[in-house]
Protein backbone atom coordinates (compact mmCIF):
# COMPACT_ATOMS: atom_id res chain seq x y z
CA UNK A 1 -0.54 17.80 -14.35
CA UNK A 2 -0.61 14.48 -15.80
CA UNK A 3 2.78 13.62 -13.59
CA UNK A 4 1.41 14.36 -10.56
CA UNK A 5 -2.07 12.27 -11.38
CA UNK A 6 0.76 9.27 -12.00
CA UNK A 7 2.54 10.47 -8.33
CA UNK A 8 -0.84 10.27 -6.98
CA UNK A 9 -1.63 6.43 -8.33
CA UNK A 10 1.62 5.48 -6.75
CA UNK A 11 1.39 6.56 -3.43
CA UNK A 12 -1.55 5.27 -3.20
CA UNK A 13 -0.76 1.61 -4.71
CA UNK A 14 2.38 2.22 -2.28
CA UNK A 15 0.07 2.71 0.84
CA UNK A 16 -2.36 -0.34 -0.20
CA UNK A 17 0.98 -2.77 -0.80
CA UNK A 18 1.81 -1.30 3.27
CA UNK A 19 -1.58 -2.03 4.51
CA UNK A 20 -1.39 -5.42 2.67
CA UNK A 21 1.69 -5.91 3.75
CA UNK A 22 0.45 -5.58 8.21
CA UNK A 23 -2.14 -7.63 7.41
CA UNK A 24 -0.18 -10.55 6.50
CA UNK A 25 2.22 -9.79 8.97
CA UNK A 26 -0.70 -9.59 11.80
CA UNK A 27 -2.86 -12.86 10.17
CA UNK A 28 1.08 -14.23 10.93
CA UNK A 29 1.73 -13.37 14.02
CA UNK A 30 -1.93 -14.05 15.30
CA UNK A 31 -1.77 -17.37 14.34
């Protein structure tokens, strides 16, 4: 259980770091 509460809290830090990671690349490209 507590391995898959630990998957959980990496995919999601992976998925923030992605969404972080078009934003920059938009604010970029934008400018």
């Amino acid at each position: 259980m507590q391995g898959v509460a630990l998957l959980k809290k990496i995919m999601a830090k992976m998925l923030n770091l992605r969404w972080v990671g078009i934003v920059i690349l938009a604010v970029i490209l934008l400018r």
